[in-house]
N, C-alpha and C. Protein backbone atom coordinates (compact mmCIF):
# COMPACT_ATOMS: atom_id res chain seq x y z
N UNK A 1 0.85 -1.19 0.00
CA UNK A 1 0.00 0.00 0.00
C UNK A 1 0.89 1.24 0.00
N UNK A 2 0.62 2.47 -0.65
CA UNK A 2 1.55 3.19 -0.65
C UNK A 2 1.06 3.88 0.25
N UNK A 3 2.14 4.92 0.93
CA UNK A 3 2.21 5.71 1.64
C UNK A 3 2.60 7.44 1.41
N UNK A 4 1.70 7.54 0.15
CA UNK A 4 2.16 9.06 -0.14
C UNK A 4 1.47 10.21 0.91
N UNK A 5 0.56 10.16 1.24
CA UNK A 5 -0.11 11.40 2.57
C UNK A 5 0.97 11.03 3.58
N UNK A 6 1.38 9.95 4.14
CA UNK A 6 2.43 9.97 5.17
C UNK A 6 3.74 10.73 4.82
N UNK A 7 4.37 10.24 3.44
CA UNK A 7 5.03 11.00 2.69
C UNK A 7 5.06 12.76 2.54
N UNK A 8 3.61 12.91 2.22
CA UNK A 8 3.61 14.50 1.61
C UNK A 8 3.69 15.20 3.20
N UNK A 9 2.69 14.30 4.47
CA UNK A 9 2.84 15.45 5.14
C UNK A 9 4.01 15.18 6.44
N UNK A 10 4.92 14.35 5.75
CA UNK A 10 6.02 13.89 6.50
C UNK A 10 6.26 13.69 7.94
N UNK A 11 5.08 12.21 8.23
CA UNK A 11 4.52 11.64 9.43
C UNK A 11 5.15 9.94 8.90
N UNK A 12 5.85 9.65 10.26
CA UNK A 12 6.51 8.71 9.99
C UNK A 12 6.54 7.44 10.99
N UNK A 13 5.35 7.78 11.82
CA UNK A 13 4.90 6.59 12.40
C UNK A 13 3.25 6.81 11.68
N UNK A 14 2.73 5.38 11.67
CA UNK A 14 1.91 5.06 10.43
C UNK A 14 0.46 5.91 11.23
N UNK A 15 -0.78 5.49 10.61
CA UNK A 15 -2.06 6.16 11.33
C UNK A 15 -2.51 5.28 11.98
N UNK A 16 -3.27 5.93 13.28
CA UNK A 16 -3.94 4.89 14.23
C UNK A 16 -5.13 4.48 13.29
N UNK A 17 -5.48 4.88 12.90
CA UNK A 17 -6.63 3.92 11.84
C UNK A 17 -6.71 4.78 10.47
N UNK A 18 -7.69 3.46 9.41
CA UNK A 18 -7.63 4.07 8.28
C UNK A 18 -8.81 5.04 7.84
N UNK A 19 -9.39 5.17 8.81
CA UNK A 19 -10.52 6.38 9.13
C UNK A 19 -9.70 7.91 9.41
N UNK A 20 -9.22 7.99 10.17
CA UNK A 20 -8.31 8.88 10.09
C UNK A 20 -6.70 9.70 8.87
N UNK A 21 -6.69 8.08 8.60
CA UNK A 21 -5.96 8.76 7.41
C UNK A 21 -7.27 9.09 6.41
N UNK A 22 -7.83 8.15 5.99
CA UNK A 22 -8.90 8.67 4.78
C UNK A 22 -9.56 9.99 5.44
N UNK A 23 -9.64 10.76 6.44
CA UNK A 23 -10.12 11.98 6.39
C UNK A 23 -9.39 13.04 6.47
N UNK A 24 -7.71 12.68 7.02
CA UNK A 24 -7.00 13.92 6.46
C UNK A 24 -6.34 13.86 4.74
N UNK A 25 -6.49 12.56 4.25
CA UNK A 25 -6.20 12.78 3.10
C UNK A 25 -6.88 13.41 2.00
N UNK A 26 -8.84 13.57 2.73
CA UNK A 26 -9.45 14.13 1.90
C UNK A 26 -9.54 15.53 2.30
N UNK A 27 -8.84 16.05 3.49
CA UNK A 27 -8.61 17.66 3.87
C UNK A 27 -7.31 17.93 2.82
N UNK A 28 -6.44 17.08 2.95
CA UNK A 28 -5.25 17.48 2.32
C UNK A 28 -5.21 17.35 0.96
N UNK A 29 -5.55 16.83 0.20
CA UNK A 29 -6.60 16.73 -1.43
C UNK A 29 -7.46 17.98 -1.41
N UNK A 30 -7.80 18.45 -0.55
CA UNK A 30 -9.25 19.39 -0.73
C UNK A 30 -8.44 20.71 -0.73
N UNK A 31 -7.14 21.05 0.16
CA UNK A 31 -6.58 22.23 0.04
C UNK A 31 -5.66 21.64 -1.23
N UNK A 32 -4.90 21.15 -1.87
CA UNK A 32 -4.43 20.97 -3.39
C UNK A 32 -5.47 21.60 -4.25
N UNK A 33 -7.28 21.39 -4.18
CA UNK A 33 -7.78 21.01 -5.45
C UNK A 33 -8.12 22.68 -5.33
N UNK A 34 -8.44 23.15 -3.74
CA UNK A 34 -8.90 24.77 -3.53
C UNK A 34 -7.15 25.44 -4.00
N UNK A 35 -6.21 24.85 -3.87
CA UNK A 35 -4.88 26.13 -4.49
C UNK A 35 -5.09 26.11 -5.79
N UNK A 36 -5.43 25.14 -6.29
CA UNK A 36 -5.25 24.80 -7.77
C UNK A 36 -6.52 25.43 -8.27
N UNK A 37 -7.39 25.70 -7.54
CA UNK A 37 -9.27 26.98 -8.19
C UNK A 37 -8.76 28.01 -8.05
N UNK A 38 -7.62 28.22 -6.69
CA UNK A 38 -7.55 30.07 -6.22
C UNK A 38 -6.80 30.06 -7.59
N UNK A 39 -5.46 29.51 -7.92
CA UNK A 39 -4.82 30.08 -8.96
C UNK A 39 -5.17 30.01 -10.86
N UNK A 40 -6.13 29.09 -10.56
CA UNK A 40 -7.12 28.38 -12.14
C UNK A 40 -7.87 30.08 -12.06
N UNK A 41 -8.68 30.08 -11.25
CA UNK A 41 -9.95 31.11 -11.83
C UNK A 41 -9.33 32.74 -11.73
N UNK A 42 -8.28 32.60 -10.85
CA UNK A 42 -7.31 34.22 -10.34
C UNK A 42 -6.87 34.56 -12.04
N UNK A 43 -6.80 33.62 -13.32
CA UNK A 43 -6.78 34.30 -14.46
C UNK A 43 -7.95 34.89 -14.73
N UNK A 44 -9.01 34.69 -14.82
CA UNK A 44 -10.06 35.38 -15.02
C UNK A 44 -10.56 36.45 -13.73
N UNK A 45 -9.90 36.96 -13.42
CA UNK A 45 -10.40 38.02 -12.13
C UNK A 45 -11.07 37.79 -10.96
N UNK A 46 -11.36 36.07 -11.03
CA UNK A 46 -12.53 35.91 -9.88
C UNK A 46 -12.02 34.87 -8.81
N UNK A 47 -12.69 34.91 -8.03
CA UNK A 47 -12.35 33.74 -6.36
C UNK A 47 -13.60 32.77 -6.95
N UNK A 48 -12.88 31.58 -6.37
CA UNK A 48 -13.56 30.58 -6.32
C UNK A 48 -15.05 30.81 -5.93
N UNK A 49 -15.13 31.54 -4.68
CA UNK A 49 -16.74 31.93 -4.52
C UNK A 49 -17.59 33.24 -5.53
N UNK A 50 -16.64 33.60 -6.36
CA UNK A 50 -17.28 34.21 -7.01
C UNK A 50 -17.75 33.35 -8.78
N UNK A 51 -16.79 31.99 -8.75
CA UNK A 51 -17.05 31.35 -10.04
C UNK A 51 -18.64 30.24 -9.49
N UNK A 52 -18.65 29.94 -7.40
CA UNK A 52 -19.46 29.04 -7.16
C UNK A 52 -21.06 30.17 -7.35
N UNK A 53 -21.01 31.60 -7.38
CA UNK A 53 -22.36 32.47 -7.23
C UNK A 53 -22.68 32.71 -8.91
N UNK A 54 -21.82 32.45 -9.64
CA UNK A 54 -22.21 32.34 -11.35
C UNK A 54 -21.89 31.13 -11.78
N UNK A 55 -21.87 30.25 -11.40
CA UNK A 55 -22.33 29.04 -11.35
C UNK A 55 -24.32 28.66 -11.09
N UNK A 56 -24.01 28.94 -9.73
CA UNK A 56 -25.35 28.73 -9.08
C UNK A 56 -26.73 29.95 -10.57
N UNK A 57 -26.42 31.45 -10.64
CA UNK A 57 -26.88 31.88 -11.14
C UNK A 57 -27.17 31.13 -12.49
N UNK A 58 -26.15 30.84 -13.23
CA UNK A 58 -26.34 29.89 -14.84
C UNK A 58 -27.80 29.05 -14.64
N UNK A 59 -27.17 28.28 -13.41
CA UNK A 59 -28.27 27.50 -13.49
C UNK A 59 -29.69 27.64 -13.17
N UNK A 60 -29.89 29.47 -12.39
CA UNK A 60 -31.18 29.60 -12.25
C UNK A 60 -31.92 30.00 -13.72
N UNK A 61 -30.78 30.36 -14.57
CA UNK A 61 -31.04 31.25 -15.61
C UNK A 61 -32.41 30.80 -16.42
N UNK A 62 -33.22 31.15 -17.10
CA UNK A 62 -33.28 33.29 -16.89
C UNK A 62 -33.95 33.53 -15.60
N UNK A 63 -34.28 32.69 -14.94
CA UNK A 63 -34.96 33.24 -13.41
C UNK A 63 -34.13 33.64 -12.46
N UNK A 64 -34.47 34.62 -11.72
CA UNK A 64 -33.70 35.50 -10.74
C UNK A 64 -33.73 34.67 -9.39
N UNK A 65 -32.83 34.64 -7.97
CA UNK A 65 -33.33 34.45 -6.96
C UNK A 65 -32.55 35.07 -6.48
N UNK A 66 -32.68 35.04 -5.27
CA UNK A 66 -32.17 36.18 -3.84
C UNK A 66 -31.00 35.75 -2.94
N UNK A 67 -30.11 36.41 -2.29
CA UNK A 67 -28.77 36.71 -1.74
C UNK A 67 -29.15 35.01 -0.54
N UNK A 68 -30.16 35.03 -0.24
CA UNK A 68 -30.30 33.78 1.16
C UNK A 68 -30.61 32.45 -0.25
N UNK A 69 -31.04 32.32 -0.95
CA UNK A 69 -31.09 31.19 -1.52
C UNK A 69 -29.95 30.57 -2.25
N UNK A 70 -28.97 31.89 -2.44
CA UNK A 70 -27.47 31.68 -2.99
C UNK A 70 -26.84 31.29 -1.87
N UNK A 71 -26.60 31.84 -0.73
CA UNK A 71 -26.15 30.88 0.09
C UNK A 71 -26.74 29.75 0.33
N UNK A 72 -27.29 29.23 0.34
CA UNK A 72 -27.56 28.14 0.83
C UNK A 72 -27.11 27.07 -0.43
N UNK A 73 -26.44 27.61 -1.51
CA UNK A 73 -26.46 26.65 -2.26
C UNK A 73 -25.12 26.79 -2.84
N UNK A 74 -23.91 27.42 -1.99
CA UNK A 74 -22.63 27.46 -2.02
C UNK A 74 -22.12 26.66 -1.44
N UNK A 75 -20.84 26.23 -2.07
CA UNK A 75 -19.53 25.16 -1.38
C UNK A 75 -19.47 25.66 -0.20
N UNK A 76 -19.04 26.96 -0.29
CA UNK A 76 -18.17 27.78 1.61
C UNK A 76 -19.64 28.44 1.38
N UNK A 77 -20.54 28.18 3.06
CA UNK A 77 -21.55 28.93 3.27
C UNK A 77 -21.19 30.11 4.21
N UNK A 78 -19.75 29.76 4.81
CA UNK A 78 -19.33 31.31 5.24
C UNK A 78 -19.33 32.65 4.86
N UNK A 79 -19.39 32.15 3.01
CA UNK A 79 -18.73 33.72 2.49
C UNK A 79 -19.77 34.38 2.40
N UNK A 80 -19.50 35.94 2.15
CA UNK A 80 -20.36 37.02 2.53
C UNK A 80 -20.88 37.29 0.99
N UNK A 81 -21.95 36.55 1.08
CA UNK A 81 -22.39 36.68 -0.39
C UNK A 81 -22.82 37.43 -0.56
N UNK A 82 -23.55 38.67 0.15
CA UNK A 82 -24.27 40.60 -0.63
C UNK A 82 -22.91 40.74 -0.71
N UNK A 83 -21.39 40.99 -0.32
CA UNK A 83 -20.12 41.45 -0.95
C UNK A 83 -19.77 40.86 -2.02
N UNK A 84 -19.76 39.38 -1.98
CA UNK A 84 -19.46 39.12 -3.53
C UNK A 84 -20.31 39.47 -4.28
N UNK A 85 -21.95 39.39 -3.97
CA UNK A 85 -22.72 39.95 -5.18
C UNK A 85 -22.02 41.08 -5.93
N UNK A 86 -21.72 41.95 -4.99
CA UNK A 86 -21.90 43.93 -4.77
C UNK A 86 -20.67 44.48 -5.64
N UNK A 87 -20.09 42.63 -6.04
CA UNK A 87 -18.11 43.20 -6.27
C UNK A 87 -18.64 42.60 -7.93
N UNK A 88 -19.51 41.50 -7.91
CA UNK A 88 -19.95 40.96 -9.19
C UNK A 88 -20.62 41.49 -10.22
N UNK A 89 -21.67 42.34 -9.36
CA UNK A 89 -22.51 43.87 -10.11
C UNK A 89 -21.74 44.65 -10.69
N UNK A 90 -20.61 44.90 -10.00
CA UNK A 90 -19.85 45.97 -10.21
C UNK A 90 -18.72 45.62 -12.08
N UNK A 91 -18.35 44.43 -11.48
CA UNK A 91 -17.73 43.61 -12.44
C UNK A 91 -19.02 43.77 -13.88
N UNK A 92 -19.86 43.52 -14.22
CA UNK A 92 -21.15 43.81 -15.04
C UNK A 92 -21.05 42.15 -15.40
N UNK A 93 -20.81 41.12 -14.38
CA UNK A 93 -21.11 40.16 -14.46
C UNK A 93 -22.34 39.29 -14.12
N UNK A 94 -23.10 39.88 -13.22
CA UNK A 94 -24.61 40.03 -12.33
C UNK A 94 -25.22 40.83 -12.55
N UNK A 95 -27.09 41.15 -12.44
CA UNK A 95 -27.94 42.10 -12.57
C UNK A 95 -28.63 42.26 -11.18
N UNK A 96 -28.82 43.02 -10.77
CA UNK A 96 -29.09 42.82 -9.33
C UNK A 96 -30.23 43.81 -9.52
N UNK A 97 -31.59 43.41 -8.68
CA UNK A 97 -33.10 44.43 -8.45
C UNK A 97 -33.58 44.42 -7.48
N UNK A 98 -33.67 45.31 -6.60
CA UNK A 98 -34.34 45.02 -5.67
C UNK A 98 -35.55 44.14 -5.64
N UNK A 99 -35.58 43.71 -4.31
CA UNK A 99 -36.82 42.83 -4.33
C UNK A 99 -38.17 43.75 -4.04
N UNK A 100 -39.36 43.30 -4.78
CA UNK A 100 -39.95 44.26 -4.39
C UNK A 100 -41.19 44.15 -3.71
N UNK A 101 -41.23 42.78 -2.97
CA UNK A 101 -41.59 42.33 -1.39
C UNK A 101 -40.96 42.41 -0.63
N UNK A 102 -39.85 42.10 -0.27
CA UNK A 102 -38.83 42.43 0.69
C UNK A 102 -37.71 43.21 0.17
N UNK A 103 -37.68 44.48 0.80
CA UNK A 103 -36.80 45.63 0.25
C UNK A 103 -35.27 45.55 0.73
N UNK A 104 -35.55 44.89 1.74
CA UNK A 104 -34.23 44.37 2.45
C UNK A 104 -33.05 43.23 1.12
N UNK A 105 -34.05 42.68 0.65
CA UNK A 105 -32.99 41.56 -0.98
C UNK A 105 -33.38 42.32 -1.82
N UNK A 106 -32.82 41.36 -2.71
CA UNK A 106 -31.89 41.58 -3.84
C UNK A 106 -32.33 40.52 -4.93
N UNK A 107 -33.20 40.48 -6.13
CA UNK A 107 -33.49 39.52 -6.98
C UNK A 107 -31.89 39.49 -7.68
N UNK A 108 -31.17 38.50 -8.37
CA UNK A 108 -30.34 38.36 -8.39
C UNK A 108 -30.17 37.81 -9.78
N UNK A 109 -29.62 38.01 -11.45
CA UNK A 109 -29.57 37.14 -12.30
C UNK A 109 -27.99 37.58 -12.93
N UNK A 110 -27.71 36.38 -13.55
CA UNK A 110 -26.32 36.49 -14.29
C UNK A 110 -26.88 37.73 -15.83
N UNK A 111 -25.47 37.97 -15.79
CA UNK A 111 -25.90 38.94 -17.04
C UNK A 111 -25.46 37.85 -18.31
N UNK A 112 -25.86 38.77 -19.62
CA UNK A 112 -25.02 38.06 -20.50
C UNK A 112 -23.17 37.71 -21.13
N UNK A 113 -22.44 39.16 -19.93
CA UNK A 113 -21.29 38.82 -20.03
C UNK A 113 -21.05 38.04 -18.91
N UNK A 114 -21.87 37.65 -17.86
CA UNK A 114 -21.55 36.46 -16.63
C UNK A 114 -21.45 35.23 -17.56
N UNK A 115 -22.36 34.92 -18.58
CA UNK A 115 -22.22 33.71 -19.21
C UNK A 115 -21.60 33.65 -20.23
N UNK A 116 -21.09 34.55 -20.76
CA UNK A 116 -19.97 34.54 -21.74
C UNK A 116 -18.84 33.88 -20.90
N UNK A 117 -18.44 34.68 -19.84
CA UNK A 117 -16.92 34.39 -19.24
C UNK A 117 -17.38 32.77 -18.61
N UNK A 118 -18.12 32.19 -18.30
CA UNK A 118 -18.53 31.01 -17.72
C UNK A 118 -18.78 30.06 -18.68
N UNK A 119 -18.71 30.48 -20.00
CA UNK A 119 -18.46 29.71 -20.85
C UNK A 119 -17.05 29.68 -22.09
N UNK A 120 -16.63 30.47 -21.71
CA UNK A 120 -14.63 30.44 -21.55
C UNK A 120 -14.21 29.99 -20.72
N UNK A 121 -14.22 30.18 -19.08
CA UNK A 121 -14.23 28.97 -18.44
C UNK A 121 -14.16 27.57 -18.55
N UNK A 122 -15.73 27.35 -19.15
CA UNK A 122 -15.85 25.91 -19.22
C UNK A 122 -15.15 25.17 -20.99
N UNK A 123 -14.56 26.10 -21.53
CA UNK A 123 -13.93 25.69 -22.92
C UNK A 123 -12.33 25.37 -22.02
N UNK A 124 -11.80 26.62 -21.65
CA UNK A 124 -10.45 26.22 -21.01
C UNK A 124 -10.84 25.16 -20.08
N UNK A 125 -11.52 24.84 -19.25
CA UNK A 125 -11.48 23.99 -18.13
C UNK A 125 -11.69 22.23 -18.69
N UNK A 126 -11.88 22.08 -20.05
CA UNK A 126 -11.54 21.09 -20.64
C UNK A 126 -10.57 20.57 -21.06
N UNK A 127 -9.63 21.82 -21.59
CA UNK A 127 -8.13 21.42 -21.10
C UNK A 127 -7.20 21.55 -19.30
N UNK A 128 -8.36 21.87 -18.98
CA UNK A 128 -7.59 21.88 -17.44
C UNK A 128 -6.75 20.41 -17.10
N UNK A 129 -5.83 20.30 -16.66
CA UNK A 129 -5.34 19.07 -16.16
C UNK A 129 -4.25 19.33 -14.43
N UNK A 130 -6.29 19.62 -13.87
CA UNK A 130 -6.07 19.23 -12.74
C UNK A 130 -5.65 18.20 -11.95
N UNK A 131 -5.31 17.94 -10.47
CA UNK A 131 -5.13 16.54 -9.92
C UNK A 131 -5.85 15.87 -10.14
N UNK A 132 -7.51 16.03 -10.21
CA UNK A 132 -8.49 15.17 -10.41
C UNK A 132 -8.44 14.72 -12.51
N UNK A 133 -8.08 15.20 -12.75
CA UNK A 133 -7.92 14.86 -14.49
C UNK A 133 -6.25 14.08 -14.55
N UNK A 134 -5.88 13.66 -13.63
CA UNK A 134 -4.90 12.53 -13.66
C UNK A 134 -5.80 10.92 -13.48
N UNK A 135 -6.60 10.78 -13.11
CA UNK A 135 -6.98 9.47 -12.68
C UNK A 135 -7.88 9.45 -14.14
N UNK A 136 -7.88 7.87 -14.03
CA UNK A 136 -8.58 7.47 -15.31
C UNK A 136 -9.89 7.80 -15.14
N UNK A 137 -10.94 7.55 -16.45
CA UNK A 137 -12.08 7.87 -15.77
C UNK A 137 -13.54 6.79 -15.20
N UNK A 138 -12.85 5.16 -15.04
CA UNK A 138 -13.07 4.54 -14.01
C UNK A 138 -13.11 4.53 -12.41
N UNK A 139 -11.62 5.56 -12.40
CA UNK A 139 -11.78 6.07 -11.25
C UNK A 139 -12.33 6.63 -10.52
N UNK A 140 -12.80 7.83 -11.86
CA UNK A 140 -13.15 9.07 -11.38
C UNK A 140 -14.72 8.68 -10.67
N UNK A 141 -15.14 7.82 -11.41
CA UNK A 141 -16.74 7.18 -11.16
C UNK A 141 -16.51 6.59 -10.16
N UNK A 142 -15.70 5.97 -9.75
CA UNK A 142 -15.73 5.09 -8.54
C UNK A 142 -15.77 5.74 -7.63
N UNK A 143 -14.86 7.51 -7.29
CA UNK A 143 -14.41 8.18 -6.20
C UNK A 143 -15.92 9.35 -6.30
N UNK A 144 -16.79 9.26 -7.12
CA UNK A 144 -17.93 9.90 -7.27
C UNK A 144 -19.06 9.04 -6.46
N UNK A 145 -18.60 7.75 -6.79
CA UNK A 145 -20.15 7.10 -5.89
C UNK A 145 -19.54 6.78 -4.27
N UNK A 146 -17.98 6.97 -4.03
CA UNK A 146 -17.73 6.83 -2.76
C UNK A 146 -17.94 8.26 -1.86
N UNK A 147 -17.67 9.54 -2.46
CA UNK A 147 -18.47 10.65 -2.43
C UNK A 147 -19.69 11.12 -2.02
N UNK A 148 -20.70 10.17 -2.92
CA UNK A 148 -21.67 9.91 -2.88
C UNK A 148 -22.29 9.37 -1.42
N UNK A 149 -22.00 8.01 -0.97
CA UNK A 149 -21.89 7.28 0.44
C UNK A 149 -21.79 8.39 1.16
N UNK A 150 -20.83 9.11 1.42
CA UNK A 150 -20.17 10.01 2.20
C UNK A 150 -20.85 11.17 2.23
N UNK A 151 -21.46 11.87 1.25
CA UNK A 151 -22.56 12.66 1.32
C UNK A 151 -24.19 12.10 1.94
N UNK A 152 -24.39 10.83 1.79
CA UNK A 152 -25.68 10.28 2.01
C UNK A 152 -26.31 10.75 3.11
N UNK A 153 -25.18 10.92 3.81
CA UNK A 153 -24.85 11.20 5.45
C UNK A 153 -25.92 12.71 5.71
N UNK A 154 -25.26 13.54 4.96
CA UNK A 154 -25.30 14.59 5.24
C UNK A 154 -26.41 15.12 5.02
């Protein structure tokens, strides 16, 4: 069995169980795959949470929804999504309207240059050859339905 996470994070007595290694190896995979988004999408001007809020938008497209339904449907639910909106508007990548039941939101839709650049994106990101575009794509299915398990949970 190889021992590359013992290797990379240069721990040299083995793991008390393989529960523990399989969950820092998927922290330590997860900061590789987040350096490899900060510096992938940092060519196109944007943070990862700003490619996951025109993402989410594409897919409401053409229907609008509001600043609380975008969070809830982000990777990091930490981030301060009226700032990324407010930086995305600004960018003329988002259309933003007030709501006009609750004055407090924000109806929310991608513009048509949000989906231009999100679909340059997704042309380069076919040549991307990320860590995850090293494994065959038997793999990739296999580590999708073990994913899967692992989400069931949640």
């Amino acid at each position: 069995m190889s021992n590359n996470l013992e290797r990379l994070i240069k721990q040299s007595v083995p793991f008390k169980s393989d529960y523990i290694k399989a969950e820092l190896g998927l922290i330590y995979v997860s900061s590789l795959i987040n350096n490899e988004a900060f510096h992938y999408y940092k060519r196109y001007q944007l943070s990862l949470q700003q490619y996951n809020i025109l993402r989410i938008l594409r897919g409401q497209f053409p229907r609008t929804i509001n600043i609380s339904s975008i969070k809830e449907r982000m990777l990091d639910r930490m981030s301060d999504v009226s700032r990324i909106a407010e930086r995305l508007s600004k960018m003329g990548l988002i259309i933003k309207q007030p709501n006009m039941i609750d004055k407090r939101n924000a109806d929310i839709t991608i513009s048509e240059k949000g989906l231009e650049l999100l679909r340059m994106i997704d042309e380069d990101g076919n040549n991307n050859q990320s860590l995850i575009h090293k494994l065959p794509q038997d793999d990739i299915r296999q580590l999708n339905e073990l994913l899967d398990k692992i989400l069931n949970g949640v």
